[in-house]
N, C-alpha and C. Protein backbone atom coordinates (compact mmCIF):
# COMPACT_ATOMS: atom_id res chain seq x y z
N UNK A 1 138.84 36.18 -155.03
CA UNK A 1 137.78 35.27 -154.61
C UNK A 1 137.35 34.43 -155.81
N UNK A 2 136.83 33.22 -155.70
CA UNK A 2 136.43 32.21 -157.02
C UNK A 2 135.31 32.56 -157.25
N UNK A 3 134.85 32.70 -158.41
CA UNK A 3 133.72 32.33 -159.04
C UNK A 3 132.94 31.32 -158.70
N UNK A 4 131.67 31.36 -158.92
CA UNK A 4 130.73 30.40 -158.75
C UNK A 4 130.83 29.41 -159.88
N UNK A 5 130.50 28.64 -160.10
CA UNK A 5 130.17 27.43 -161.09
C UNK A 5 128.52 27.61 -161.90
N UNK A 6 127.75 28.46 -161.85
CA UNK A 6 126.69 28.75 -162.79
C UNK A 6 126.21 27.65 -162.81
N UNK A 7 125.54 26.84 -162.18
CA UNK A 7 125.18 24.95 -162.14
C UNK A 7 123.53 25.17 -162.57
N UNK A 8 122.95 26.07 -161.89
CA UNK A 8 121.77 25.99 -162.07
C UNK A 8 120.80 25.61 -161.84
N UNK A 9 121.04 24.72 -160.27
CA UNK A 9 120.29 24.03 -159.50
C UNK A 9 118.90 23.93 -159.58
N UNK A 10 117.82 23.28 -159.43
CA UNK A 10 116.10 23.60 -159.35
C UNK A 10 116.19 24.05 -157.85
N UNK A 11 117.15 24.45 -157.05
CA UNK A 11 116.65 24.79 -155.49
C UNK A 11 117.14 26.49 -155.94
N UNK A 12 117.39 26.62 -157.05
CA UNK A 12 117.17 28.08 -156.92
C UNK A 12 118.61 28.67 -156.49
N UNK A 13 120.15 27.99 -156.06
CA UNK A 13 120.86 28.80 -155.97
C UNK A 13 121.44 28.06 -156.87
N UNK A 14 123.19 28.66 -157.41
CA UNK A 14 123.92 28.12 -158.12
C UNK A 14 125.32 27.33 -156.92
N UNK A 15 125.34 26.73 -155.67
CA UNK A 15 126.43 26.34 -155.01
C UNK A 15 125.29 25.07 -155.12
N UNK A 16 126.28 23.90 -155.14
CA UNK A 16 126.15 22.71 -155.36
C UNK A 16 126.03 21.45 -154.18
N UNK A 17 125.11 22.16 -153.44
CA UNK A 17 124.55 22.17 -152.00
C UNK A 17 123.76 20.52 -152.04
N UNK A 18 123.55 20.05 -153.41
CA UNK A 18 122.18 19.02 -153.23
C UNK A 18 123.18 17.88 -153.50
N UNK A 19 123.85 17.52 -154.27
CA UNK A 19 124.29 16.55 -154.77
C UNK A 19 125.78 16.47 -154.44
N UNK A 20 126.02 16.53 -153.07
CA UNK A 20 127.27 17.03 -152.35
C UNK A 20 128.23 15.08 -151.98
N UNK A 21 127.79 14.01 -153.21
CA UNK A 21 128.33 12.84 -152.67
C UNK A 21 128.10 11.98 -154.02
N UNK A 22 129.40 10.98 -154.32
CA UNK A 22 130.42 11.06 -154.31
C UNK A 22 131.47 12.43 -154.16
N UNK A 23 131.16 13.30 -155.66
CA UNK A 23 132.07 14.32 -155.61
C UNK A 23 131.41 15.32 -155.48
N UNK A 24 132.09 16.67 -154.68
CA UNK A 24 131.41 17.82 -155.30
C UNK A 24 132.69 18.89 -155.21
N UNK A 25 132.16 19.82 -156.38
CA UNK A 25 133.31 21.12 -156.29
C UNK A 25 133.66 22.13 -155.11
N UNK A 26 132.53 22.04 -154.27
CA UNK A 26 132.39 23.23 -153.20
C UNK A 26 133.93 22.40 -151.93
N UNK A 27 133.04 21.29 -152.08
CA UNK A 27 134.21 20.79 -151.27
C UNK A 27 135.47 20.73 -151.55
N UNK A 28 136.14 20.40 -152.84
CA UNK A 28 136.89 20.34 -153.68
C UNK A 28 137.77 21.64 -153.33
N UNK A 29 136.93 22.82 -153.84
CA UNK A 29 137.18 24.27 -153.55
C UNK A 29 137.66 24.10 -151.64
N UNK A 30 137.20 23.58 -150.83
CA UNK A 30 137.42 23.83 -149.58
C UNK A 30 138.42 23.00 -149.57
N UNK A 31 139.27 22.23 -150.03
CA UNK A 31 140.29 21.02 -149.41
C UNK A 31 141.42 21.89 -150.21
N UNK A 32 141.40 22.80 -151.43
CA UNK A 32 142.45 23.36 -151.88
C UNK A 32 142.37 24.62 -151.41
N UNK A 33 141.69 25.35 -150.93
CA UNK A 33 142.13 26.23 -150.35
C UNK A 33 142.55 26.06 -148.78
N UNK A 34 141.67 24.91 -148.39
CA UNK A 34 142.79 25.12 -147.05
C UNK A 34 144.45 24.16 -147.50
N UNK A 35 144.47 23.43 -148.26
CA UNK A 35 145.88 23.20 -148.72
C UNK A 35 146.77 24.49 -149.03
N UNK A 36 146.12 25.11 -149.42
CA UNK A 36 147.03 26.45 -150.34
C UNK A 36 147.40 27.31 -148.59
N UNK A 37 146.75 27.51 -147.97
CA UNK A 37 146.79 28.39 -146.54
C UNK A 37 147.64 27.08 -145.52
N UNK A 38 147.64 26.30 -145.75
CA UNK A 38 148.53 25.48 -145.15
C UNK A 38 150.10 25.51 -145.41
N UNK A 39 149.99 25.65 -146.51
CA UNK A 39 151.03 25.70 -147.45
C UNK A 39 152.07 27.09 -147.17
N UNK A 40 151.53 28.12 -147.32
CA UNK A 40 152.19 29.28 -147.46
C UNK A 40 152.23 29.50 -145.81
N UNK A 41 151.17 29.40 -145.07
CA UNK A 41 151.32 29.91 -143.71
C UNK A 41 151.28 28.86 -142.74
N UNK A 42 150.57 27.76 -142.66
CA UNK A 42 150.96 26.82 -141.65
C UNK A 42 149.59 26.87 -141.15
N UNK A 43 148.51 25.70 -141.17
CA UNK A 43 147.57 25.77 -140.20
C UNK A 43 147.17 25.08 -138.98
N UNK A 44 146.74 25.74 -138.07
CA UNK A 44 146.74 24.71 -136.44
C UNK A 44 145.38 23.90 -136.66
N UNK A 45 145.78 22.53 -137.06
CA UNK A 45 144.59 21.09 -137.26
C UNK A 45 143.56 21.58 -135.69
N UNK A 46 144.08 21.86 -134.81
CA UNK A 46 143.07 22.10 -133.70
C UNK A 46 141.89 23.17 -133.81
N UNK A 47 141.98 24.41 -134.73
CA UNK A 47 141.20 24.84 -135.31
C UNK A 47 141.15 25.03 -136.79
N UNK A 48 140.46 24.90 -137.10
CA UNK A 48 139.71 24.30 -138.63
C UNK A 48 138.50 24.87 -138.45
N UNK A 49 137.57 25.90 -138.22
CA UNK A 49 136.59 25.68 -138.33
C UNK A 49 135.61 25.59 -139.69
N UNK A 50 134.46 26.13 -139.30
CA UNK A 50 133.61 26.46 -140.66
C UNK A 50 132.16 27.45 -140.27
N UNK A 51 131.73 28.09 -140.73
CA UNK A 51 130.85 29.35 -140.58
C UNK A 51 130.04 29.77 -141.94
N UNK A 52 128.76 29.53 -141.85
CA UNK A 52 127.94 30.20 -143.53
C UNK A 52 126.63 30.54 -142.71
N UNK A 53 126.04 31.40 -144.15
CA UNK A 53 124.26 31.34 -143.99
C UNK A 53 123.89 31.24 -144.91
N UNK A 54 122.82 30.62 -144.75
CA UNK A 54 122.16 30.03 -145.43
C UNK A 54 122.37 29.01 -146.47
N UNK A 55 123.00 29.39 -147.86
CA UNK A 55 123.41 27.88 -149.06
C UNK A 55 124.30 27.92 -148.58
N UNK A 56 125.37 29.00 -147.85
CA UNK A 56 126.39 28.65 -147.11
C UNK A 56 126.80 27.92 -146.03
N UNK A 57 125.67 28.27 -145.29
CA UNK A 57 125.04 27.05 -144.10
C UNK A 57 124.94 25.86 -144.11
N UNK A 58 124.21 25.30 -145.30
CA UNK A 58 123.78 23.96 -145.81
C UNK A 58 125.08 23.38 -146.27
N UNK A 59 125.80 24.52 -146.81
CA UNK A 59 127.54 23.98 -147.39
C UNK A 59 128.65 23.43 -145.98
N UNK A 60 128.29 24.72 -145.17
CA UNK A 60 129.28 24.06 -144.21
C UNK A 60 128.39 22.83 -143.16
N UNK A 61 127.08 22.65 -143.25
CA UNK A 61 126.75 21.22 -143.12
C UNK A 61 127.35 20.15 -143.65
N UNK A 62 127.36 20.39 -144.90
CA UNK A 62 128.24 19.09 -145.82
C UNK A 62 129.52 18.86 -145.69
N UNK A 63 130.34 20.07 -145.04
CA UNK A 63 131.50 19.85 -144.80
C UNK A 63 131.15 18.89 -143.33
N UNK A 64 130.88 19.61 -142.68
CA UNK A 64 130.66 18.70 -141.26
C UNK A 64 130.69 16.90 -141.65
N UNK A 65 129.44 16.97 -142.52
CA UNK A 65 129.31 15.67 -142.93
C UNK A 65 130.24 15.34 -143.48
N UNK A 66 131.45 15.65 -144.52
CA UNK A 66 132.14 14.99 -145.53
C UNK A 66 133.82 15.03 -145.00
N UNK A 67 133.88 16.19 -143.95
CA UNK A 67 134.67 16.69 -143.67
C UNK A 67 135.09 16.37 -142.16
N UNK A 68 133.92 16.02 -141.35
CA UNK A 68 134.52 16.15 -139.74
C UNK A 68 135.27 15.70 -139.42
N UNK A 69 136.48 14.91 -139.74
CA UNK A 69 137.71 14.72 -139.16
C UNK A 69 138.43 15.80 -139.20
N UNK A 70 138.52 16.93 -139.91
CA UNK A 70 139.28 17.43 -139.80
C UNK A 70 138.95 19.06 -139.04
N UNK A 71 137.23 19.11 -139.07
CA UNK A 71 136.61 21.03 -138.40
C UNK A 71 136.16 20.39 -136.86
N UNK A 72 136.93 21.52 -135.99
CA UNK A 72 136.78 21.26 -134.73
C UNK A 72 135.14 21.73 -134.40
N UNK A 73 134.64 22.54 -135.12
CA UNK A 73 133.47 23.54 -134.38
C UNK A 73 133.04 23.98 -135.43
N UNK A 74 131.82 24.05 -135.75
CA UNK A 74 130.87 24.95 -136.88
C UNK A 74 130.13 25.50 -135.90
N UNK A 75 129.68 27.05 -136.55
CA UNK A 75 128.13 27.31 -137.10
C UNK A 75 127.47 28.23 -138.11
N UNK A 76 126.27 27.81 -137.79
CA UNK A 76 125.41 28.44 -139.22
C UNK A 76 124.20 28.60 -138.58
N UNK A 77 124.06 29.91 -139.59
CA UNK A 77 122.72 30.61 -139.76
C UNK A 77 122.14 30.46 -140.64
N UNK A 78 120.63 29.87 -140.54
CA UNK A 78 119.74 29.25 -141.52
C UNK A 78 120.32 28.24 -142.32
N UNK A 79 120.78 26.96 -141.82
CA UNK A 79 121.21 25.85 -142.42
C UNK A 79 120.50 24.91 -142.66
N UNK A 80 120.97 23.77 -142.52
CA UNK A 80 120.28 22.49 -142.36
C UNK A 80 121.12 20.88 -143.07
N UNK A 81 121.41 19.78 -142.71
CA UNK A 81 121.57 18.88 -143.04
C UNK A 81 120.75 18.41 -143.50
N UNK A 82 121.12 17.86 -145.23
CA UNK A 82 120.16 16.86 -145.92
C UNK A 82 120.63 15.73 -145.40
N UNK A 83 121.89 15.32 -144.89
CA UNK A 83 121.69 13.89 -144.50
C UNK A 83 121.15 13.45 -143.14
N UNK A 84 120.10 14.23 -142.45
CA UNK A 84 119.28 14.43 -141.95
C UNK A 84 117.59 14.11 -142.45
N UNK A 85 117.49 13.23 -142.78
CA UNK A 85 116.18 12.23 -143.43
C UNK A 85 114.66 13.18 -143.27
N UNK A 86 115.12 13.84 -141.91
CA UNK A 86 113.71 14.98 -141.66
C UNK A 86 113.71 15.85 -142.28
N UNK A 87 115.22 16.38 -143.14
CA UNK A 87 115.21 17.46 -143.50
C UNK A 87 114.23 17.22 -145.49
N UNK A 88 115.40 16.30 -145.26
CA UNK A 88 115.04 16.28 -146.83
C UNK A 88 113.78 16.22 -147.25
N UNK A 89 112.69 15.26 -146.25
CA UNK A 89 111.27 15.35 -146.44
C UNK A 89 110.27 17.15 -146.21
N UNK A 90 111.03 17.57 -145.82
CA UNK A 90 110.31 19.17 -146.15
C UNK A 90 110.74 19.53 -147.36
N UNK A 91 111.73 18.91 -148.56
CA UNK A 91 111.79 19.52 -149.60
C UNK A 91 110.51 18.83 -150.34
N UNK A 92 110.45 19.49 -152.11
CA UNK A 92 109.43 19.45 -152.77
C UNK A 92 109.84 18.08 -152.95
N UNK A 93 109.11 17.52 -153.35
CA UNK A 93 109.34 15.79 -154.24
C UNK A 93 110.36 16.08 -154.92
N UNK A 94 110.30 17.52 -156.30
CA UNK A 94 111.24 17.19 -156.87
C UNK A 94 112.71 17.43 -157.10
N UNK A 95 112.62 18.38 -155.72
CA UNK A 95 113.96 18.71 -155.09
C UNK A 95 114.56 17.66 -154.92
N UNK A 96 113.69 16.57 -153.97
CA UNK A 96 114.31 15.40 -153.06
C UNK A 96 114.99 14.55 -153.82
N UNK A 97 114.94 14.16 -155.27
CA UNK A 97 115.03 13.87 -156.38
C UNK A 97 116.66 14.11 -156.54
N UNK A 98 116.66 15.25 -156.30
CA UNK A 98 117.84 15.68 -156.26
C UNK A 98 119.33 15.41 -155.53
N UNK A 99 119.00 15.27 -154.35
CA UNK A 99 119.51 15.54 -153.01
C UNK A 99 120.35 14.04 -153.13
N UNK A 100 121.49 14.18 -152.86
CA UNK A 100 122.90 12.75 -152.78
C UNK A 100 123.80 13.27 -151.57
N UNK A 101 123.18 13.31 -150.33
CA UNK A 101 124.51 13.13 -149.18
C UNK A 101 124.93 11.85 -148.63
N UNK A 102 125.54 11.76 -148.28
CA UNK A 102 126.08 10.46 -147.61
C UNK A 102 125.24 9.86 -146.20
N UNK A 103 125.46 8.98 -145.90
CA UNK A 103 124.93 8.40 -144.76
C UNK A 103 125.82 9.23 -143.40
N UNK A 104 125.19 9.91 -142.56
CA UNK A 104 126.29 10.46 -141.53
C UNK A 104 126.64 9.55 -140.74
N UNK A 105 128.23 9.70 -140.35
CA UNK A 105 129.10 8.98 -139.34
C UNK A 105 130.02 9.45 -139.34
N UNK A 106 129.69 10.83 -138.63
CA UNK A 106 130.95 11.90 -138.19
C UNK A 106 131.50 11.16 -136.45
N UNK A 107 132.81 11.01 -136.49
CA UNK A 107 133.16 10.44 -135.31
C UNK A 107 133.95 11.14 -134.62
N UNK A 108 133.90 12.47 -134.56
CA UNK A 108 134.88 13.59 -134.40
C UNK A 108 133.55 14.39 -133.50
N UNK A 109 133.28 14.36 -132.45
CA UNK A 109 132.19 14.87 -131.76
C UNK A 109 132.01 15.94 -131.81
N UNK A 110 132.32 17.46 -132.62
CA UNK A 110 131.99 18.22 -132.75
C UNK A 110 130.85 19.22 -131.85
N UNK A 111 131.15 20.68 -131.70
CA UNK A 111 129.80 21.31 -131.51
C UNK A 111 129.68 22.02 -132.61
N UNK A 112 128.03 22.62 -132.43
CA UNK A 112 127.97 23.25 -133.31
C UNK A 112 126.88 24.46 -132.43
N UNK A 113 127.03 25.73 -133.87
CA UNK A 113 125.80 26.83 -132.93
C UNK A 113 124.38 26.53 -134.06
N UNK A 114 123.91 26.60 -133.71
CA UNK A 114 122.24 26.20 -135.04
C UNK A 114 121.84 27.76 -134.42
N UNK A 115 121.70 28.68 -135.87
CA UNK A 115 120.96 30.23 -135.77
C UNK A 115 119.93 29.87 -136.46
N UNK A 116 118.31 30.01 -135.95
CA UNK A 116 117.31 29.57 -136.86
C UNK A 116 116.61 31.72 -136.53
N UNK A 117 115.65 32.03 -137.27
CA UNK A 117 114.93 33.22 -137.05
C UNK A 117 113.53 33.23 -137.12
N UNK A 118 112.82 31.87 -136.62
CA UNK A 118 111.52 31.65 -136.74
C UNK A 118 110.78 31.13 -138.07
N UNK A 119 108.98 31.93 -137.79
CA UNK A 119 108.28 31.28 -138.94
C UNK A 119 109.19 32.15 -140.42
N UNK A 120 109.51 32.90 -140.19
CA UNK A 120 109.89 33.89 -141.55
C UNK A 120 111.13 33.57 -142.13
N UNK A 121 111.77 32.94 -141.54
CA UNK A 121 112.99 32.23 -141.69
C UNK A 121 112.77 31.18 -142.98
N UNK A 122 112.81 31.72 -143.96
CA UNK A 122 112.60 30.55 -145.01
C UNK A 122 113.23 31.15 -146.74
N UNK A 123 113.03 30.17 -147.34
CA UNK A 123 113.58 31.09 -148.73
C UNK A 123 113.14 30.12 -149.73
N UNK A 124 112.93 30.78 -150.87
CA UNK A 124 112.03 29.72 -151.98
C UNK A 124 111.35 30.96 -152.83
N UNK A 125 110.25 30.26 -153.73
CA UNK A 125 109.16 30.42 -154.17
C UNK A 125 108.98 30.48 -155.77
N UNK A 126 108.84 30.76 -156.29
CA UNK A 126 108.37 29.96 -157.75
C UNK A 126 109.83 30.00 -158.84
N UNK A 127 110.41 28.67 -158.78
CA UNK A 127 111.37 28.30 -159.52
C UNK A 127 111.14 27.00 -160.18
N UNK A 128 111.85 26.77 -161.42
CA UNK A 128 111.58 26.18 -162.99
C UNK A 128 110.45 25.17 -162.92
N UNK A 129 109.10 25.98 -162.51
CA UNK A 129 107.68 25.62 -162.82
C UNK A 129 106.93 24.81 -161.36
N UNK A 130 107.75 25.20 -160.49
CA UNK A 130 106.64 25.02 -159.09
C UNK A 130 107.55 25.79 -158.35
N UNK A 131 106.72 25.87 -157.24
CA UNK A 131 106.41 26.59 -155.82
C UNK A 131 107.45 25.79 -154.64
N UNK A 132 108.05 26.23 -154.19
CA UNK A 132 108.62 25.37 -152.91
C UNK A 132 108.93 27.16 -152.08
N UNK A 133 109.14 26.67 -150.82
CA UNK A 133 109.64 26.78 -149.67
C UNK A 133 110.78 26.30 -148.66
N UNK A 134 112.28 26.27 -148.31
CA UNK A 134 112.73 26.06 -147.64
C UNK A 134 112.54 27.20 -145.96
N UNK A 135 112.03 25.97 -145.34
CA UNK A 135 111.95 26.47 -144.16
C UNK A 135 113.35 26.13 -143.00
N UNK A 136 113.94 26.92 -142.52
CA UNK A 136 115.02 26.98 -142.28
C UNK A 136 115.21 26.48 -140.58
N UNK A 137 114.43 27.56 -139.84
CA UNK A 137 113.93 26.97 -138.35
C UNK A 137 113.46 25.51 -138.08
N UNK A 138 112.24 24.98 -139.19
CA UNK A 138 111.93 23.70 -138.83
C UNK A 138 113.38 22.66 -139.15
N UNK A 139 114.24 23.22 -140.33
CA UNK A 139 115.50 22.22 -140.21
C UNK A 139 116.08 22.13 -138.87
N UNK A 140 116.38 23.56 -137.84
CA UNK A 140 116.93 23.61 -137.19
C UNK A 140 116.38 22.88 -136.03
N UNK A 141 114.80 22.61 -135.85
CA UNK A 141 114.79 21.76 -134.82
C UNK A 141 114.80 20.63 -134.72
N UNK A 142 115.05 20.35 -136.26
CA UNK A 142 115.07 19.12 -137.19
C UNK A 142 116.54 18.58 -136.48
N UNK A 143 117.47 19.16 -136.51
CA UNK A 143 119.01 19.07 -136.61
C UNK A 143 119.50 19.05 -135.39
N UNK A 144 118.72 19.98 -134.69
CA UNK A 144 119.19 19.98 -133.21
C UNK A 144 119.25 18.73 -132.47
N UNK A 145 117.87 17.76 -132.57
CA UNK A 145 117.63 16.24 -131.80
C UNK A 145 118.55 15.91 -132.95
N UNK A 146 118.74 15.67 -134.10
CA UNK A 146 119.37 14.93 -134.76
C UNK A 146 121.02 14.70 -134.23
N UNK A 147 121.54 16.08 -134.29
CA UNK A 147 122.74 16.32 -133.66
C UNK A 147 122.85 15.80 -132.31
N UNK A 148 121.89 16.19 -131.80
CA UNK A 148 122.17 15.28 -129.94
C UNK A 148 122.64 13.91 -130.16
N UNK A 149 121.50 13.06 -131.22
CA UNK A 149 121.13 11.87 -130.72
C UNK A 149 122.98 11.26 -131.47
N UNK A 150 123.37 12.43 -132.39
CA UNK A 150 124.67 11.80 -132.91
C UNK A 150 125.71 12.08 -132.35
N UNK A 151 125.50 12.18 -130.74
CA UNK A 151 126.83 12.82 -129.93
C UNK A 151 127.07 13.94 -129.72
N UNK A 152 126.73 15.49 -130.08
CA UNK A 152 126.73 16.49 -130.44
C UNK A 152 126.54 17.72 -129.60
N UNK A 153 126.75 18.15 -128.88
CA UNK A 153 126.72 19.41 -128.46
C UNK A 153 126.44 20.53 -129.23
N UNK A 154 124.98 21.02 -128.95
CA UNK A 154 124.30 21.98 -129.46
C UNK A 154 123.93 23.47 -128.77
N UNK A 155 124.73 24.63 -129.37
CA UNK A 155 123.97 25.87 -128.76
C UNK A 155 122.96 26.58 -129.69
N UNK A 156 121.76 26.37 -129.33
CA UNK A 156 120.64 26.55 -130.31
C UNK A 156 120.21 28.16 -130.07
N UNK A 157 119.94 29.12 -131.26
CA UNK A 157 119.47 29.92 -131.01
C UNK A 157 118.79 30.83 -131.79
N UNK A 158 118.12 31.26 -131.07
CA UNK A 158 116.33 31.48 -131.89
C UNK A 158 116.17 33.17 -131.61
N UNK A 159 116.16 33.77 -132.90
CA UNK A 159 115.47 34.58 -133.00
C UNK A 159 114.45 34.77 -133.69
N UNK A 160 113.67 36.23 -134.09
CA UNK A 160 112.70 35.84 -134.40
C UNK A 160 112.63 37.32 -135.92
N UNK A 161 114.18 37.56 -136.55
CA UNK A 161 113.63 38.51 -137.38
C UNK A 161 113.78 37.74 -138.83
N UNK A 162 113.80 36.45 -139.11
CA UNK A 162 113.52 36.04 -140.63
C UNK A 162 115.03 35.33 -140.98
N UNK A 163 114.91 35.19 -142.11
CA UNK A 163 116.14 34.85 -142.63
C UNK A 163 116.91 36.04 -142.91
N UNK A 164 117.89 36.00 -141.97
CA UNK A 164 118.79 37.12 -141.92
C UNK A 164 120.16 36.72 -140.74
N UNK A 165 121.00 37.16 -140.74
CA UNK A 165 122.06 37.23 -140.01
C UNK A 165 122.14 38.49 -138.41
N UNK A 166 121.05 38.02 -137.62
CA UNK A 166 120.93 38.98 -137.18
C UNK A 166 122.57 40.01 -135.89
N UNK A 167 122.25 41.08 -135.93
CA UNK A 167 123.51 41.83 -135.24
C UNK A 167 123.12 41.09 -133.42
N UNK A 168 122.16 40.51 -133.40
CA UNK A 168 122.64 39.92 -132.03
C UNK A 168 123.64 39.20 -131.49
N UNK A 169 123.81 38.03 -131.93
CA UNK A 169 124.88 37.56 -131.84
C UNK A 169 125.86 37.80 -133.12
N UNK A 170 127.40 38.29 -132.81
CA UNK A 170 128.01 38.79 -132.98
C UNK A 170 129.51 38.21 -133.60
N UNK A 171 129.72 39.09 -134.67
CA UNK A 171 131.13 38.24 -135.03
C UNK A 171 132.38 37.73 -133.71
N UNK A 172 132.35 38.56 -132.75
CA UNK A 172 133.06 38.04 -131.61
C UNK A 172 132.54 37.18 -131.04
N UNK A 173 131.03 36.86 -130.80
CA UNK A 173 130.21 35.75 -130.41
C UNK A 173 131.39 34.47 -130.65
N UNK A 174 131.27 34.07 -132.20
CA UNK A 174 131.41 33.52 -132.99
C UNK A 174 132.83 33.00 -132.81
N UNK A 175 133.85 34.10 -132.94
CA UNK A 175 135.33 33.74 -132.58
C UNK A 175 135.24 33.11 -131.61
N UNK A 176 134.76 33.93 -129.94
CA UNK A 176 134.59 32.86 -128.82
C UNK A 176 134.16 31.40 -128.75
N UNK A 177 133.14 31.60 -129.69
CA UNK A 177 132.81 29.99 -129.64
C UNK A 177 133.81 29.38 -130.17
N UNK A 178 134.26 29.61 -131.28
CA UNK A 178 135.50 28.71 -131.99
C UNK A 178 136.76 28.94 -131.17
N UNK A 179 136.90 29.63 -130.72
CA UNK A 179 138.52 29.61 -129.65
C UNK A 179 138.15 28.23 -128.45
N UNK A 180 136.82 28.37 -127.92
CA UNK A 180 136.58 28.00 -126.88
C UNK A 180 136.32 26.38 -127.21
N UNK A 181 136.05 26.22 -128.61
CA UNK A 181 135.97 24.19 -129.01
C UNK A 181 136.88 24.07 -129.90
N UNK A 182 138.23 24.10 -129.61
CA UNK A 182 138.73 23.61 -130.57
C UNK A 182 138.73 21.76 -130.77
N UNK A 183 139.43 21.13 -131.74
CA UNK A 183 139.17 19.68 -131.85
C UNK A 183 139.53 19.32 -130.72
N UNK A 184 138.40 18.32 -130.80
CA UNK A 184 138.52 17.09 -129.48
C UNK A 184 137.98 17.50 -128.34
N UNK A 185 137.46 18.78 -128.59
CA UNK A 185 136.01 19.16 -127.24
C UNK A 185 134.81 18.30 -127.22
N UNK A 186 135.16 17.51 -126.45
CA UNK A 186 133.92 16.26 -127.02
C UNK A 186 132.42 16.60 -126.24
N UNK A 187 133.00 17.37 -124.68
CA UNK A 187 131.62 17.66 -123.39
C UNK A 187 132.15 19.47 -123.82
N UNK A 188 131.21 20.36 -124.48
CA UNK A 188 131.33 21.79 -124.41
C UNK A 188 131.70 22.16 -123.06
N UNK A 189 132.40 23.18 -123.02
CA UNK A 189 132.50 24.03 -121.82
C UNK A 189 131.35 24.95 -121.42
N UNK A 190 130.42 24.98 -122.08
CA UNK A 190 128.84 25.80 -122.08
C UNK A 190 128.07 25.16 -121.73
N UNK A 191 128.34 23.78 -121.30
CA UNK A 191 126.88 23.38 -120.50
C UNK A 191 126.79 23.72 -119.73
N UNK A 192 127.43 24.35 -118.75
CA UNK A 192 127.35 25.06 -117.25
C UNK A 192 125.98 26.40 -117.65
N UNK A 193 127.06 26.92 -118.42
CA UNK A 193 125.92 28.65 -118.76
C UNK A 193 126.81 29.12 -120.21
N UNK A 194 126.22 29.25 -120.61
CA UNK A 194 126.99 30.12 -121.49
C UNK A 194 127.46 31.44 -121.82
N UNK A 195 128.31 32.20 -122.69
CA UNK A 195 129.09 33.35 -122.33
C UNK A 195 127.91 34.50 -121.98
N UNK A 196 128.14 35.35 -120.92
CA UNK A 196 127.15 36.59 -120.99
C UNK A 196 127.20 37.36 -122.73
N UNK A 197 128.13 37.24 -123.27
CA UNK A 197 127.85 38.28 -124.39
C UNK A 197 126.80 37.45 -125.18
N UNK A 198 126.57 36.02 -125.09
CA UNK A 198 125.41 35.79 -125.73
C UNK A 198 123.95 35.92 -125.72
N UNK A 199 123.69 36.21 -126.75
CA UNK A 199 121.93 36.71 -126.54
C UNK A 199 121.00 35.91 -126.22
N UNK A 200 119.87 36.35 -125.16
CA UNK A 200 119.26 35.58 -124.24
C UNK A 200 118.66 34.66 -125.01
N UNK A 201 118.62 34.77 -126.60
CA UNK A 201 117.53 33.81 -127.15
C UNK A 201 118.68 32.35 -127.52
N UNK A 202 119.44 32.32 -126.69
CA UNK A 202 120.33 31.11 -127.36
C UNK A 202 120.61 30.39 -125.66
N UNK A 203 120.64 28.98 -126.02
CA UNK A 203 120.35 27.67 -125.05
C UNK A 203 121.23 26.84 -125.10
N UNK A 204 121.95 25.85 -124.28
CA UNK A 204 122.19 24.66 -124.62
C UNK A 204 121.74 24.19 -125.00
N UNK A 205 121.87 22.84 -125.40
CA UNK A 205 121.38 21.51 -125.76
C UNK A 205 122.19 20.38 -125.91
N UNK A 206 122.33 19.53 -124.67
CA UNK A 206 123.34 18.65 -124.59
C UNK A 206 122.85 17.23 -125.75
N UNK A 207 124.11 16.59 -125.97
CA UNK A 207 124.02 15.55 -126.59
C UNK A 207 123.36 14.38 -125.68
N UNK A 208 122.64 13.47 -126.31
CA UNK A 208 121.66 12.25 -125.51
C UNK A 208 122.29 11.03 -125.86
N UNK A 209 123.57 10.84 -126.62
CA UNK A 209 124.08 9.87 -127.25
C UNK A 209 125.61 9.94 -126.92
């Protein structure tokens, strides 16, 4: 597995989550390793996905953003898009300072699952000489209209034990969803209802655009 890059961010992690445009390494790291797995084994372009929580979350956001031509289906737990204008305004001033994503114009209609875990759902608190909070749920309802209004098929789902990965929905959850969108699912197959193994706290949310 790679090493981290020790960057040292003011948001408190070391993955290079803020300043993800022109270049960044995370992505960098993601275009050679799926080259290298292409390479030796062969990969089906129809699935590509992507899956994190939390800075991992926010990472495979940026892929979405930097990347969606090529990931049929994400999701994430406790994420959020900075190139999402609502999002970035819940950071501190001098986070925001920070923050370089691109303008979104993903044209690859994608779904995605948004896992938010309520008010407790957040992560922060006193790093290199102030106080912040990332609140993770308000991104997500942040992201959810955002995602509609950009074409998007959304299965939103809300629990309520914090920032955590909860055992409700399930690593098979997860496969299903990604078997079930591969690229070029533009109308989900879940707007009808979605799978019984999913947990009651998770919804559609069709795209408005």
């Amino acid at each position: 597995t790679p090493d981290d890059t020790n960057i040292q961010l003011p948001s408190g992690v070391d993955w290079d989550t803020l300043k993800v445009y022109p270049d960044n390494k995370e992505v960098a790291l993601y275009d050679a390793i799926l080259n290298c797995l292409d390479w030796q084994y062969g990969v089906d372009e129809n699935h590509i996905h992507s899956i994190g929580f939390s800075a991992g979350s926010i990472m495979t956001d940026a892929l979405a953003t930097l990347r969606s031509d090529e990931l049929a289906s994400v999701l994430t737990w406790s994420g959020g898009y900075f190139a999402n204008a609502a999002n970035v305004q819940l950071l501190d001033a001098i986070v925001r300072g920070y923050v370089s994503w691109p303008a979104y114009s993903a044209t690859n209609k994608y779904a995605q699952v948004l896992i938010s875990g309520g008010t407790e759902d957040k992560f922060g608190g006193s790093m290199m000489g102030f106080t912040m909070w990332i609140h993770f749920d308000q991104m997500a309802e942040n992201d959810e209209t955002w995602l509609n209004q950009n074409g998007h098929d959304v299965i939103s789902c809300k629990h309520t034990q914090g920032h955590t990965a909860p055992a409700g929905f399930s690593p098979e959850n997860a496969i299903k969803f990604f078997h079930d969108h591969p690229k070029g699912t533009v109308d989900s197959p879940y707007s009808s209802a979605l799978p019984d193994s999913f947990p009651d706290w998770c919804y559609f949310s069709g795209k408005t655009n």
